[in-house]
N, C-alpha and C. Protein backbone atom coordinates (compact mmCIF):
# COMPACT_ATOMS: atom_id res chain seq x y z
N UNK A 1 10.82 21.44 -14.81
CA UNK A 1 9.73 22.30 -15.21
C UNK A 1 10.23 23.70 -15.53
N UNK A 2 11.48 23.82 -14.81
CA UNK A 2 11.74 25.44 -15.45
C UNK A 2 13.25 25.31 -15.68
N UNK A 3 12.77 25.12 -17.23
CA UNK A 3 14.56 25.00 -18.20
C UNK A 3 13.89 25.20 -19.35
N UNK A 4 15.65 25.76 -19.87
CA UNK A 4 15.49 26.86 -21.51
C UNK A 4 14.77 25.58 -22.45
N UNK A 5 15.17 24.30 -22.13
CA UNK A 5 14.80 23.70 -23.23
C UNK A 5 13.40 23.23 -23.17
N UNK A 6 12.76 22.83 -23.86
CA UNK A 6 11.27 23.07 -24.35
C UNK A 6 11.07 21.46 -23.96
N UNK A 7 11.89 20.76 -24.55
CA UNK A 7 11.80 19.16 -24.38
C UNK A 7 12.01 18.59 -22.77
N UNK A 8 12.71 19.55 -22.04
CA UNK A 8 13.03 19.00 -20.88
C UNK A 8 11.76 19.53 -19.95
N UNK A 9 11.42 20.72 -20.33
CA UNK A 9 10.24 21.15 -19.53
C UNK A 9 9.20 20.13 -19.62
N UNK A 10 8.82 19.79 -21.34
CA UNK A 10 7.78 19.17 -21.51
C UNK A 10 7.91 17.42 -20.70
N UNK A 11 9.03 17.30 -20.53
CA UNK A 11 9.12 16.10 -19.89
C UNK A 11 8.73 15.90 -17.90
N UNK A 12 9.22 17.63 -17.72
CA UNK A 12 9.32 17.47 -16.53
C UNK A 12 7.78 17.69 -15.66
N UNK A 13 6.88 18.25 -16.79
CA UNK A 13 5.64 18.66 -16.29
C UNK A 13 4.98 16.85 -16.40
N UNK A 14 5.85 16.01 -17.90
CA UNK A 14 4.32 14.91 -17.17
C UNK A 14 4.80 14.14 -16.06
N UNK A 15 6.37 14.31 -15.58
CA UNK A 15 6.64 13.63 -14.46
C UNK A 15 5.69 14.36 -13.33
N UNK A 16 5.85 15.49 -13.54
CA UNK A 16 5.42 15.66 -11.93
C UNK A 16 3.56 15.67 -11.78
N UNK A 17 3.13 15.38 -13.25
CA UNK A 17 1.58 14.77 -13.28
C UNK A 17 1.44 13.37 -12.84
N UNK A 18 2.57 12.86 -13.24
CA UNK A 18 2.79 11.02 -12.89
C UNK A 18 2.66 10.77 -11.18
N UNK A 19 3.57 11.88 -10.76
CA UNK A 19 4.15 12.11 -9.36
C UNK A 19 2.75 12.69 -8.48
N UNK A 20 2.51 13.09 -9.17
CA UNK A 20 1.28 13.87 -8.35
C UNK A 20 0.06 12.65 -7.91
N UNK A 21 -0.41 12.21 -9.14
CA UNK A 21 -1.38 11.32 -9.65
C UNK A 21 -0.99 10.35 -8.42
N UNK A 22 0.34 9.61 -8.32
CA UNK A 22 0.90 8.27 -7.66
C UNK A 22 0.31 9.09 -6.04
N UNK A 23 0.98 10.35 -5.76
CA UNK A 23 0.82 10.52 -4.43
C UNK A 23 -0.65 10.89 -3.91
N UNK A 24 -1.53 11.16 -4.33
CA UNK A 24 -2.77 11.51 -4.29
C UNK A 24 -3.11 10.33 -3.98
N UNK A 25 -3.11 8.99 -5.20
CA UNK A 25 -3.60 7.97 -4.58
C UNK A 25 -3.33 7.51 -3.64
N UNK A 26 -2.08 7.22 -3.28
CA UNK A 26 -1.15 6.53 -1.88
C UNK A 26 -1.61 7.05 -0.83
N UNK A 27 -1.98 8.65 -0.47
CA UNK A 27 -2.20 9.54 0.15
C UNK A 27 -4.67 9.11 0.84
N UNK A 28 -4.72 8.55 -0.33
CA UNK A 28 -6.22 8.05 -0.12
C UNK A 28 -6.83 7.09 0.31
N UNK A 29 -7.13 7.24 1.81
CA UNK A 29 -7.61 5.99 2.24
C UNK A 29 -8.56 5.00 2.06
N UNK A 30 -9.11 5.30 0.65
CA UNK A 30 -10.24 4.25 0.16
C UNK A 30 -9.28 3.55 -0.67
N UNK A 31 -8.35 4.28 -1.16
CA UNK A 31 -7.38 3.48 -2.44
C UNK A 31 -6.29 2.56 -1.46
N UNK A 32 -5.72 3.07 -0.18
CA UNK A 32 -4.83 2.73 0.10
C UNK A 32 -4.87 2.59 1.55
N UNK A 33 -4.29 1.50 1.67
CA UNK A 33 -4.63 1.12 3.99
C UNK A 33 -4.21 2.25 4.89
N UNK A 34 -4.93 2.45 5.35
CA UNK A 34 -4.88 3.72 6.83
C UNK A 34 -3.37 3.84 6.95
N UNK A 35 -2.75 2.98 7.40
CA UNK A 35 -1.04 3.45 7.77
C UNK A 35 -0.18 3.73 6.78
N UNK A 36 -0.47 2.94 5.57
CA UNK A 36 0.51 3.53 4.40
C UNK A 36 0.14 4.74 4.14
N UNK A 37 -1.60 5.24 3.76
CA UNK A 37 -2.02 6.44 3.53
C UNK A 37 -1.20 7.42 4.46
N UNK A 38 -1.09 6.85 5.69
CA UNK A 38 -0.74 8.56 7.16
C UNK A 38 1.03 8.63 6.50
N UNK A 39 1.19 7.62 6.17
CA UNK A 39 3.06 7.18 6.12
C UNK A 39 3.46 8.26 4.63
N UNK A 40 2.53 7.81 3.77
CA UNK A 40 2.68 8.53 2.69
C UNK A 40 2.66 10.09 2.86
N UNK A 41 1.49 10.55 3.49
CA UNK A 41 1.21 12.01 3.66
C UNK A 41 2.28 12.09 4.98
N UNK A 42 2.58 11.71 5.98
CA UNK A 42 3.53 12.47 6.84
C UNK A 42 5.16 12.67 5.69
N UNK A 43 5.46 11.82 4.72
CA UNK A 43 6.33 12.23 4.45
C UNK A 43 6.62 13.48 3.03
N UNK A 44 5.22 13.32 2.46
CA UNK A 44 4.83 14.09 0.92
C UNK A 44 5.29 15.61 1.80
N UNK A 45 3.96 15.67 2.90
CA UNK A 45 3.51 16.91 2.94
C UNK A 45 4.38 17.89 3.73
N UNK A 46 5.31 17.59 4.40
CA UNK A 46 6.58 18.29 4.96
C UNK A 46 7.18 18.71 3.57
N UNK A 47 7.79 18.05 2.53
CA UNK A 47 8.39 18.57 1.05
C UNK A 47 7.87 19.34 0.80
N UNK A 48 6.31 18.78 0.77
CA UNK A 48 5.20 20.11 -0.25
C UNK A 48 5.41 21.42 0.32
N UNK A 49 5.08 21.45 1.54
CA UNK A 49 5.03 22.79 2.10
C UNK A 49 6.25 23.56 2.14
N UNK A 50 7.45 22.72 2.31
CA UNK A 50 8.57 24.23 2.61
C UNK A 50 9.54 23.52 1.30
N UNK A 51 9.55 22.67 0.82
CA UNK A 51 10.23 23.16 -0.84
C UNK A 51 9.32 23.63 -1.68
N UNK A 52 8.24 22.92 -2.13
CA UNK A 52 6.79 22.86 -3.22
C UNK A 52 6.47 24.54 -3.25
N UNK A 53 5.78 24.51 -1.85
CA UNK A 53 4.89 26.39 -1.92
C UNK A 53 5.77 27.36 -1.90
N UNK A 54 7.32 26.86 -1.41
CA UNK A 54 8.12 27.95 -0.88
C UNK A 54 8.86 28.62 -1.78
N UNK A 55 8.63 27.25 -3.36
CA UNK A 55 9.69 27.53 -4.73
C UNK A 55 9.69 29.02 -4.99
N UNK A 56 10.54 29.34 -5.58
CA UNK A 56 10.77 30.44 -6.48
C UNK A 56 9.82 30.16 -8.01
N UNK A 57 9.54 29.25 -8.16
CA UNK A 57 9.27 28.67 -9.31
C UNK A 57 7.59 28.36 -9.46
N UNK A 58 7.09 29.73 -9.92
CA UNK A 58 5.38 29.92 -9.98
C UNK A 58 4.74 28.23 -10.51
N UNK A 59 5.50 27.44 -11.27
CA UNK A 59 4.74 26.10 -11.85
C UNK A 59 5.09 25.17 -10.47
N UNK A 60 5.86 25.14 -10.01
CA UNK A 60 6.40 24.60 -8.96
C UNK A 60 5.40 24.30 -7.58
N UNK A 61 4.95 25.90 -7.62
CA UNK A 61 4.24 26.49 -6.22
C UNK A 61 2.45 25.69 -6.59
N UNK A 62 2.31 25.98 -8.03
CA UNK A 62 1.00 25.26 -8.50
C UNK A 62 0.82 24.61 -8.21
N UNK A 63 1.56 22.94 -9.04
CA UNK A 63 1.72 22.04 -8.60
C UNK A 63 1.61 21.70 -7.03
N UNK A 64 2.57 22.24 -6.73
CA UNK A 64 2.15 21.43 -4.63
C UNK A 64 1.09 21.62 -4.09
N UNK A 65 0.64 23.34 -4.23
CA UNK A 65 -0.53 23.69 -3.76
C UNK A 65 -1.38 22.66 -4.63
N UNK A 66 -1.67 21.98 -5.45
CA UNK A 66 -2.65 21.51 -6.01
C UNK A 66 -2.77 20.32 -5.21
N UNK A 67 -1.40 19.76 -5.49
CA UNK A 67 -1.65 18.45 -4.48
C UNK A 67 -1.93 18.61 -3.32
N UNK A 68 -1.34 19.30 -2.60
CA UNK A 68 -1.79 19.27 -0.74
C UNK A 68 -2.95 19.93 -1.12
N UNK A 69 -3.86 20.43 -1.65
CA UNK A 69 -5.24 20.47 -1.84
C UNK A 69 -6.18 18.90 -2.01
N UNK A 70 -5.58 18.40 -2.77
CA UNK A 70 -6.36 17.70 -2.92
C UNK A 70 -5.88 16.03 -1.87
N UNK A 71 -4.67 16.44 -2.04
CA UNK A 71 -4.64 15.62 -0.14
C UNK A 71 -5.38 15.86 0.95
N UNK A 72 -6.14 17.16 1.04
CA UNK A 72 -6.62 17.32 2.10
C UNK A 72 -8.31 17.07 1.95
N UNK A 73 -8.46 16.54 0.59
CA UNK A 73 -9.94 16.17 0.34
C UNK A 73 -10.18 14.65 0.48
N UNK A 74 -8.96 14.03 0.51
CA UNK A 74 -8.99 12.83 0.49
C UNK A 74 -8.83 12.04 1.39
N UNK A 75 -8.41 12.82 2.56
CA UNK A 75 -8.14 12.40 3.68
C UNK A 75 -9.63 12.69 4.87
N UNK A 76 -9.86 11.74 5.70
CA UNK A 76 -11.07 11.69 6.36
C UNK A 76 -11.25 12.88 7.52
């Protein structure tokens, strides 16, 4: 998401829409069984918080905060 080239950015933003999208669901216990859901979020949300929010990298910090937002709506 943050490189000179235009093509690599544009690639790297729909990965981490792909990435996002996958963990949100996994992360949702109507989509996904109680223990995979806790399994998924105990391991997302340690990354999110101290690489994701902590980036140097303002698209970076978006991104996580968006997801652990909306992890935390999805969860009961």
């Amino acid at each position: 998401m943050d490189d000179i080239k235009e093509t690599v950015r544009t690639a790297g933003v729909g990965l981490s829409r792909s990435i996002s999208s996958l963990t949100i669901r996994l992360g949702d216990t109507q989509l996904t069984g109680e223990n995979d859901a806790r399994t998924t979020v105990n391991i997302v949300l340690p990354v999110l918080l101290s690489k994701g929010v902590m980036s140097n990298i303002s698209d970076v910090q978006r991104v996580s905060l968006d997801v652990v937002m909306k992890l935390a709506k999805v969860r009961p």
